[in-house]
Protein backbone atom coordinates (compact mmCIF):
# COMPACT_ATOMS: atom_id res chain seq x y z
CA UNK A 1 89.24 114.92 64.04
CA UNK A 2 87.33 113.91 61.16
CA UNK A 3 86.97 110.00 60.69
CA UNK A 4 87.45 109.19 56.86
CA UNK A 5 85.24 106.26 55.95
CA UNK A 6 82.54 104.69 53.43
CA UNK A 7 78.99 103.52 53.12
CA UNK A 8 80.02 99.97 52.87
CA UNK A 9 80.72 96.93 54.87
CA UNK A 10 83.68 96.75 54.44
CA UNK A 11 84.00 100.36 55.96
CA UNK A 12 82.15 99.33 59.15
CA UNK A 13 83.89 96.48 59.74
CA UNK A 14 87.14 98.10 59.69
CA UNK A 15 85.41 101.13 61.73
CA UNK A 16 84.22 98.04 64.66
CA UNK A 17 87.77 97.04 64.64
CA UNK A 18 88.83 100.44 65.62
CA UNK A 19 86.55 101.49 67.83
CA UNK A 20 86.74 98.22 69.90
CA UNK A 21 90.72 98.61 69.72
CA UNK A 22 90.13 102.25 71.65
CA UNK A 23 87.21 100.55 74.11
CA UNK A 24 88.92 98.09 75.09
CA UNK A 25 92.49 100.33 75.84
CA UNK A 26 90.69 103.00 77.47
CA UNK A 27 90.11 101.15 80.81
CA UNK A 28 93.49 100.60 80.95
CA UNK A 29 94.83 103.83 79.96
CA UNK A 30 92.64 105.42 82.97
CA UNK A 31 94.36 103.18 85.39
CA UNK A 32 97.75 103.96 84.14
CA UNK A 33 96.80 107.82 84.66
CA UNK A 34 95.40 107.49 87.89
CA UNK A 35 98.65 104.87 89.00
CA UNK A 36 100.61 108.30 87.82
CA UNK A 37 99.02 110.83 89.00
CA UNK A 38 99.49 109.65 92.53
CA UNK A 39 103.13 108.77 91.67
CA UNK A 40 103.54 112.26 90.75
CA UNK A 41 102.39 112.87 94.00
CA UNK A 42 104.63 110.80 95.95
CA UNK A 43 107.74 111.66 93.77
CA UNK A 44 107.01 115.82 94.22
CA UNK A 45 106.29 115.01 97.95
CA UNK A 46 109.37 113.03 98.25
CA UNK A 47 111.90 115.72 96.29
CA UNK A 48 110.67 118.46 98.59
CA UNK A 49 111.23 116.34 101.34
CA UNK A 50 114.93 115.94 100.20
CA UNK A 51 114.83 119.74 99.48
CA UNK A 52 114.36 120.58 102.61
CA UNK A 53 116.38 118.15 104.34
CA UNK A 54 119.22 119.56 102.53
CA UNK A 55 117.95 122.82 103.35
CA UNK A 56 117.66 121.73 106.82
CA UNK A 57 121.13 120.29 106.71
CA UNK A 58 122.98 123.31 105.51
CA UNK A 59 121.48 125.62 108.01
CA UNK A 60 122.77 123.11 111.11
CA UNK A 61 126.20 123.60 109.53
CA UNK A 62 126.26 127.44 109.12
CA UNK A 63 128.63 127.34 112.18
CA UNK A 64 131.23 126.02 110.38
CA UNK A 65 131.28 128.89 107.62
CA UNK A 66 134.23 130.63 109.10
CA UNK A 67 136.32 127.02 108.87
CA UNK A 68 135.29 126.35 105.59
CA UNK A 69 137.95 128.71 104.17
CA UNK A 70 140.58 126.27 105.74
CA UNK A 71 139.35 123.53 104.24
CA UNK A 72 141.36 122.25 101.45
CA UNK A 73 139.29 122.61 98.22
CA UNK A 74 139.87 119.37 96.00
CA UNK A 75 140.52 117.05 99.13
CA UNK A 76 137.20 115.05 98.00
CA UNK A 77 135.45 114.48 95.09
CA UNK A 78 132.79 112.78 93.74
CA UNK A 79 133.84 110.52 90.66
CA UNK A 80 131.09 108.92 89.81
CA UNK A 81 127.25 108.34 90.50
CA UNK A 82 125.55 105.26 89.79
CA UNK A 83 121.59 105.40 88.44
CA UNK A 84 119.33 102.46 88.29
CA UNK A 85 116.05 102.40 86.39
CA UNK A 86 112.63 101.49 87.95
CA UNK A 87 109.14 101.17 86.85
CA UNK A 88 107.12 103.18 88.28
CA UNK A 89 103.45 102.80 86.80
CA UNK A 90 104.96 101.67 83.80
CA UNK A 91 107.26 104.35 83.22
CA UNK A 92 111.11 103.76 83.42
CA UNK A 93 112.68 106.45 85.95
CA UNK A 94 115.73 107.16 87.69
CA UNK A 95 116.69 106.62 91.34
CA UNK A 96 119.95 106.79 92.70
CA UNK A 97 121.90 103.90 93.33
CA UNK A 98 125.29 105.29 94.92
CA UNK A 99 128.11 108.02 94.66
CA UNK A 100 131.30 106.99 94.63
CA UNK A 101 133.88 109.47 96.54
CA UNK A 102 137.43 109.81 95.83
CA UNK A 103 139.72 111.22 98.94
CA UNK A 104 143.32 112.83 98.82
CA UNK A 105 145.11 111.46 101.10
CA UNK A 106 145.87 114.09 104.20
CA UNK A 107 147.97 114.15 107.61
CA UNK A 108 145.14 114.12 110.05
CA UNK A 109 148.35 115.28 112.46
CA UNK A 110 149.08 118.33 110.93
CA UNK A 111 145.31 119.16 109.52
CA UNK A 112 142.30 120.86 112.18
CA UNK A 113 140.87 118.05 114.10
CA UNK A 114 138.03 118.95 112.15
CA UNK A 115 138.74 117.84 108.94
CA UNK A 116 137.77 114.45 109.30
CA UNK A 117 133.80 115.96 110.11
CA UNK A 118 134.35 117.81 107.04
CA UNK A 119 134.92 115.10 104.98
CA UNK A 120 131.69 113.62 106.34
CA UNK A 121 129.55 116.34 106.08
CA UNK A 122 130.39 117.46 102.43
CA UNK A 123 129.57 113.53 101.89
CA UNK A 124 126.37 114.36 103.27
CA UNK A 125 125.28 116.78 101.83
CA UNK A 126 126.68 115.90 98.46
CA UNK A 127 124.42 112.61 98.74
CA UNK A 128 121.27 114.79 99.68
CA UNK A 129 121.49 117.68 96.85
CA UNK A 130 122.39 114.66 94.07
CA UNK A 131 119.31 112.61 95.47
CA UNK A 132 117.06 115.64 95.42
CA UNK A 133 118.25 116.33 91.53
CA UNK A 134 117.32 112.96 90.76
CA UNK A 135 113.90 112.88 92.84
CA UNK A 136 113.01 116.26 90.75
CA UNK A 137 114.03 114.89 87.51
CA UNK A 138 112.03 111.57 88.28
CA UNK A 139 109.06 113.92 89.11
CA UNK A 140 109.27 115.75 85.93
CA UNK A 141 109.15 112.10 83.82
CA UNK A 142 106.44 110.89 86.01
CA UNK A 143 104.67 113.98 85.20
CA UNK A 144 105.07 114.23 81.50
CA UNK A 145 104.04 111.06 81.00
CA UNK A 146 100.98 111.53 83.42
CA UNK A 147 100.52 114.57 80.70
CA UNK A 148 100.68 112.31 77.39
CA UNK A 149 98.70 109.71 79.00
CA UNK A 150 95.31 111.88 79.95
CA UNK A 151 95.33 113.65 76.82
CA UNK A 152 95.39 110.15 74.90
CA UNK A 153 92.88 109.62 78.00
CA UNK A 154 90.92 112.85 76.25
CA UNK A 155 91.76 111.84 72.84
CA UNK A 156 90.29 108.49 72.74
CA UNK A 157 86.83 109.05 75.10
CA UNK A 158 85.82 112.37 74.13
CA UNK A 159 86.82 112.61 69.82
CA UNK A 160 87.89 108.82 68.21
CA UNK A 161 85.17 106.92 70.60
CA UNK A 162 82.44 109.71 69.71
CA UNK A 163 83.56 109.36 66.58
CA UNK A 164 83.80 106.06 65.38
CA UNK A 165 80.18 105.46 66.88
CA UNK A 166 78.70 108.56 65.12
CA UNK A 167 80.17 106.97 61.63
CA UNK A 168 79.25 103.73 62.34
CA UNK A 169 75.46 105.06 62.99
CA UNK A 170 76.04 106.68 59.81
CA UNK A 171 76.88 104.12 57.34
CA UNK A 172 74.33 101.64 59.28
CA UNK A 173 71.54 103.91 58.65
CA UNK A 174 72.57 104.69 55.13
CA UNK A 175 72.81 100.63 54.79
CA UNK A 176 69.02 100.50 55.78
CA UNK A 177 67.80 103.00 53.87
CA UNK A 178 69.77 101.11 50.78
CA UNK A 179 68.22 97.77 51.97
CA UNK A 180 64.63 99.65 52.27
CA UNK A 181 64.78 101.41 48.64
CA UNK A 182 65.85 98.00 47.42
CA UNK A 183 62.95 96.55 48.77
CA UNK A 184 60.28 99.42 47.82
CA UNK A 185 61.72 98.99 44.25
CA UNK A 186 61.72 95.70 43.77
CA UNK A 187 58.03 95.49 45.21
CA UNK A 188 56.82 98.31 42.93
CA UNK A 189 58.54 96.39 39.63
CA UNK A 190 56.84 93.14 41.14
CA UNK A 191 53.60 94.96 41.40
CA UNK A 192 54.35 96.35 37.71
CA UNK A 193 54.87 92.64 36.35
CA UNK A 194 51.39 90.92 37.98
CA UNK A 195 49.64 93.95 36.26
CA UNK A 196 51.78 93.71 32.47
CA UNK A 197 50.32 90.12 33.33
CA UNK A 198 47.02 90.79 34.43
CA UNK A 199 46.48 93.40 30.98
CA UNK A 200 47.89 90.50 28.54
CA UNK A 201 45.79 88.35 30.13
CA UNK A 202 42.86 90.41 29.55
């Protein structure tokens, strides 16, 4: 990225003012990726956690298979899931905050004595798949952010920091070698003048 600028002071003030700006943001943008990289961490730890504990879950029930065909298929349902936002590192995320369930009424006389363990376990494992959804998609904002943040990271210490001091150097340089040629000249023209002098004199 080329930086546009001028030989001028006006230039390399405006250059300072950016290249502080990026100097003094870079500390902090380095803590916010390391504060998400380990979030990204946790939150991948903690959705393949909940994978497998639903996993885990579904494999203790594979003796009921055979009874799920008596179960009655719209006796629950979920109608609604509440999400809340949190921070984490700065970025907003979801976690869950609650499913709510709705149950058709049934005759637990006339219905398998079982039914009521159904009801429970579909609960269950309707909370753990929707939690490990959420967990994944928090892990995926975590980590895109993580993503944006180190290449600003990138962007800002290895191009526009480089940068900005390489054109400040620049128009400093060209400033002194103004200031210098100023100086030669008007020394030769002095020079010139005490010897016009000297000659009328003579």
């Amino acid at each position: 990225m080329a930086i546009k600028f001028q030989y001028n002071k006006t230039s390399l003030t405006n250059l300072g003012k950016q290249l502080k700006v990026r100097q003094n943001a870079l500390p902090t943008l380095k803590n916010k990726e390391s504060a998400l990289r380990v979030s990204v961490i946790a939150a991948k730890a903690e959705a393949q956690a909940q994978a497998d504990a639903l996993e885990a879950k579904m494999r203790e029930y594979d003796y009921l298979a055979a009874l799920w065909n008596e179960f009655e298929p719209g006796l629950i349902r979920i109608t609604d899931i509440h999400l809340k936002t949190v921070k984490i590192a700065g970025v907003k995320a979801p976690m869950l905050d609650g499913i709510d369930f709705s149950l058709e009424p049934f005759n637990a006389f006339v219905k398998p004595a079982w039914y009521a363990d159904g009801v429970r376990i579909l609960k269950e494992l309707s909370t753990l798949g929707i939690e490990s959804e959420v967990s994944e998609e928090r892990r995926q904002i975590l980590e895109f952010n993580r993503k944006k943040t180190t290449q600003k990271v990138n962007l800002y210490e290895k191009v526009q920091i480089p940068g900005y001091q390489e054109a400040i150097r620049k128009i400093k340089r060209y400033m002194e070698d103004e200031e210098n040629l100023s100086k030669a000249s008007s020394k030769i023209v002095k020079e010139r003048h005490a010897q016009q002098e000297e000659e009328e004199e003579l």
